[in-house]
C-alpha atoms as a PDB file:
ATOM      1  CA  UNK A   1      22.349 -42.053  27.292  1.00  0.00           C
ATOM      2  CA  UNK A   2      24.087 -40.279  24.646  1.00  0.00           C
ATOM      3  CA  UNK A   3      21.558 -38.059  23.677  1.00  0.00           C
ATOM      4  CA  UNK A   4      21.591 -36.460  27.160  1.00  0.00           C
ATOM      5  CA  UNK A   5      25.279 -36.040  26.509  1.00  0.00           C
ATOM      6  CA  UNK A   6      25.195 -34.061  23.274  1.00  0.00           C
ATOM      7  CA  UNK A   7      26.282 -30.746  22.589  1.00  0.00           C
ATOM      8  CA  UNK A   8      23.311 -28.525  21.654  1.00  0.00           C
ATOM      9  CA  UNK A   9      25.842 -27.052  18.462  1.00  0.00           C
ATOM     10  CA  UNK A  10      25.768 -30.594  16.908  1.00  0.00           C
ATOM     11  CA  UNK A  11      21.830 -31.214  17.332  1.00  0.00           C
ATOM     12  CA  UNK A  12      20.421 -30.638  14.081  1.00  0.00           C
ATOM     13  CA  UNK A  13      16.682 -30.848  15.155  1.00  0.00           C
ATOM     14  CA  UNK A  14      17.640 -27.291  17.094  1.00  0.00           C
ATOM     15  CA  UNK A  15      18.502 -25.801  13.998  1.00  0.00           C
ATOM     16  CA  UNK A  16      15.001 -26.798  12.294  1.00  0.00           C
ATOM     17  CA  UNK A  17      13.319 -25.508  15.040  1.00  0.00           C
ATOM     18  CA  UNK A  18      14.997 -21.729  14.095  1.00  0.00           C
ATOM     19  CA  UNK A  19      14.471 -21.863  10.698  1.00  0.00           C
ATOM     20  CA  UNK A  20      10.625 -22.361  11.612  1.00  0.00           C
ATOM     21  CA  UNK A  21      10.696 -19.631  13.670  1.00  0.00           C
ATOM     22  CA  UNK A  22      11.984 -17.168  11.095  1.00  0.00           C
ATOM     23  CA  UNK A  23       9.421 -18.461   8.530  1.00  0.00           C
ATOM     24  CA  UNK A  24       6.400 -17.753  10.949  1.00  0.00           C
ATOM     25  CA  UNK A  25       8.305 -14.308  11.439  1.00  0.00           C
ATOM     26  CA  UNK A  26       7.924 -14.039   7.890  1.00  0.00           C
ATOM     27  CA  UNK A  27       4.600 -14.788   7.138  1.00  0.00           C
ATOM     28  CA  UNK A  28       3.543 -12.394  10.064  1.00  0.00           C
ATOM     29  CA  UNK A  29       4.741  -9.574   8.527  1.00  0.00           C
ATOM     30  CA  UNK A  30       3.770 -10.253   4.660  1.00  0.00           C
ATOM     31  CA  UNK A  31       0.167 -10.928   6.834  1.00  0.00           C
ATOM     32  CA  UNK A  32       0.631  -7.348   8.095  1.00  0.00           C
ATOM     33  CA  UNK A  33       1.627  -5.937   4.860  1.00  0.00           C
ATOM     34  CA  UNK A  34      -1.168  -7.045   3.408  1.00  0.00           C
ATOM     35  CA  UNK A  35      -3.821  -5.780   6.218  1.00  0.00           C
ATOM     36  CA  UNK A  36      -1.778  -2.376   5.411  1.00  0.00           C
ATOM     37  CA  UNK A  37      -2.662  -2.784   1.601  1.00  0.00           C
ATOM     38  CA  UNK A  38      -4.969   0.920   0.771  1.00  0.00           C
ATOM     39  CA  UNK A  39      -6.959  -1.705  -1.736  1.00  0.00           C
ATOM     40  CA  UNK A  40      -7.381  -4.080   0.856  1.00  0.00           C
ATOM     41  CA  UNK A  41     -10.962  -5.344   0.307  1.00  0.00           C
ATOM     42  CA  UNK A  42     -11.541  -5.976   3.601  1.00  0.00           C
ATOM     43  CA  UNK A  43     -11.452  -2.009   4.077  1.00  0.00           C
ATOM     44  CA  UNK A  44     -14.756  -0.070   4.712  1.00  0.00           C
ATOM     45  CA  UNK A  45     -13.497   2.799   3.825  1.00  0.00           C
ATOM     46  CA  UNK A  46     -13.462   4.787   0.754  1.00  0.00           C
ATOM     47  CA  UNK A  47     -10.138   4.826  -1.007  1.00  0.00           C
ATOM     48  CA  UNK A  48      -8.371   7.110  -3.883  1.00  0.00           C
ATOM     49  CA  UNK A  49      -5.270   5.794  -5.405  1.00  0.00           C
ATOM     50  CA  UNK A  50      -3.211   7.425  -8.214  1.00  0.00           C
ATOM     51  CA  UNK A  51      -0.277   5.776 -10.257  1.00  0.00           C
ATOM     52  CA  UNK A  52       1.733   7.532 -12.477  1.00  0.00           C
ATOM     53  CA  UNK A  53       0.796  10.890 -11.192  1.00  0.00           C
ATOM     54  CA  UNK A  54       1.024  13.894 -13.776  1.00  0.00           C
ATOM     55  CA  UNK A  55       2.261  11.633 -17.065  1.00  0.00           C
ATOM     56  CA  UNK A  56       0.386  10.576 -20.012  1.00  0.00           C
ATOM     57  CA  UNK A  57      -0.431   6.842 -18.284  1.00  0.00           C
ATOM     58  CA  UNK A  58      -2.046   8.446 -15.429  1.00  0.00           C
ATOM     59  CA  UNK A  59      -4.431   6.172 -13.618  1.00  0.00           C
ATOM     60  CA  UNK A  60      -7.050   6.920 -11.193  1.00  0.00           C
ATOM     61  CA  UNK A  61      -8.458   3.866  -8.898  1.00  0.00           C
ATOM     62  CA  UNK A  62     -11.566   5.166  -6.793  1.00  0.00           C
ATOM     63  CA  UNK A  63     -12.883   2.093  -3.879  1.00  0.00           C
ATOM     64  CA  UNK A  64     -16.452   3.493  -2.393  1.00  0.00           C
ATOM     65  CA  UNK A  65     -17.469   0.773  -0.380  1.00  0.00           C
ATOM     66  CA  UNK A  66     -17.295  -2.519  -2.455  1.00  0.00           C
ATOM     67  CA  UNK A  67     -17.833  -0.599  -5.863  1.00  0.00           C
ATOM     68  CA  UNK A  68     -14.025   0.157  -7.158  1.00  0.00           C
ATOM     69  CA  UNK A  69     -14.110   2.258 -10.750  1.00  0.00           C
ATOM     70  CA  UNK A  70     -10.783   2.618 -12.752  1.00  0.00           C
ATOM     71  CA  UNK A  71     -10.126   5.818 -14.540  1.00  0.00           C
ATOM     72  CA  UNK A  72      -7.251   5.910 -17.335  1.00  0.00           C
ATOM     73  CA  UNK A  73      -5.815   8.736 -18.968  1.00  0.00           C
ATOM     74  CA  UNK A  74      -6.355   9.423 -22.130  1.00  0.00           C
ATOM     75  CA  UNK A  75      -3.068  11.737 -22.756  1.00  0.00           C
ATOM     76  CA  UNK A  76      -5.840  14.925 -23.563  1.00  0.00           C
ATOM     77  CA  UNK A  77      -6.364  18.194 -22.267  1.00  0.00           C
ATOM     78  CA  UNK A  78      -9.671  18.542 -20.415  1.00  0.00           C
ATOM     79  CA  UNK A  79     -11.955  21.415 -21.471  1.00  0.00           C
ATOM     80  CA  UNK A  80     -15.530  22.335 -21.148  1.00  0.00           C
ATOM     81  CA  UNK A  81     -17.685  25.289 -19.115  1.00  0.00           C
ATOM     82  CA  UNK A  82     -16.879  26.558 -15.709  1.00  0.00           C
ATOM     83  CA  UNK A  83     -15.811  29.070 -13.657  1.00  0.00           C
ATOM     84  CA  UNK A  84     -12.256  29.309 -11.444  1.00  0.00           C
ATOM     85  CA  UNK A  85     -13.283  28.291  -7.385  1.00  0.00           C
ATOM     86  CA  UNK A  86     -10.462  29.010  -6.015  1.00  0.00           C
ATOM     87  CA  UNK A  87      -6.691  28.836  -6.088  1.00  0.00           C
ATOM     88  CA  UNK A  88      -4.464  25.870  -4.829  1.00  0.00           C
ATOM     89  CA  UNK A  89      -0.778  26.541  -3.244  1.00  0.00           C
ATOM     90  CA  UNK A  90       1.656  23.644  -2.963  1.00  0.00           C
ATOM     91  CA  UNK A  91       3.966  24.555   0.070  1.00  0.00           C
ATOM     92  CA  UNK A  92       7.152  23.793   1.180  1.00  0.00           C
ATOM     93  CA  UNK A  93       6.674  20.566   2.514  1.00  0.00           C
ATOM     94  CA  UNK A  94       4.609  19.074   0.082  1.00  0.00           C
ATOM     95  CA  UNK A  95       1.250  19.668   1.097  1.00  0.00           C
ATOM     96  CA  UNK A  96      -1.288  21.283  -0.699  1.00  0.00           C
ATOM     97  CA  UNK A  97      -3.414  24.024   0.532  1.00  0.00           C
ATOM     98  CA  UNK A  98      -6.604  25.166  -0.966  1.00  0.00           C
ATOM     99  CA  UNK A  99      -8.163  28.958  -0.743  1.00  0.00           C
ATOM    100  CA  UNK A 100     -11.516  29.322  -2.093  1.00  0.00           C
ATOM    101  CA  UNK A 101     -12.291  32.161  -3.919  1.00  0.00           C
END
């Protein structure tokens, strides 16, 4: 019996077992990563996402439902008719605040 007799530092089968172990760690958390994802199409919800915020390669990616519509900038200044609705205060901590005239 020297199998019963063996160290459990010289096994090599006890070593494969780990490594498996860490690998289904792995995937488990790229699985939750991806459950995370705002774009995940498995979302119902609605979704804004903006890259490149406030430069010339600004892109806006709106998901309503299943319908997602891609909006690039196009380095312009906007213009047309309409009237001022209020005024919008960035505070401290980041956030945004929004007072309606």
């Amino acid at each position: 019996m020297k199998l019963l007799d063996e160290d459990e530092g010289i096994n090599p089968a006890l070593s494969l077992v780990n490594l498996v172990d860490v690998f289904l760690v792995l995937v488990a958390a790229l699985l939750i990563a991806i459950a995370q994802n705002p774009m995940n199409p498995f979302l119902a919800e609605n979704v804004t996402v903006i890259k490149n915020e406030g430069t010339p390669e600004m892109e806006i990616i709106v998901k309503k439902g299943e319908k997602i519509e891609t909006y690039k900038s196009r380095g312009e200044i906007g213009n047309g008719k309409g009237v001022k609705a209020g005024i919008a205060y960035r505070m401290p901590d980041g956030s945004i605040i929004y007072v309606p005239e």
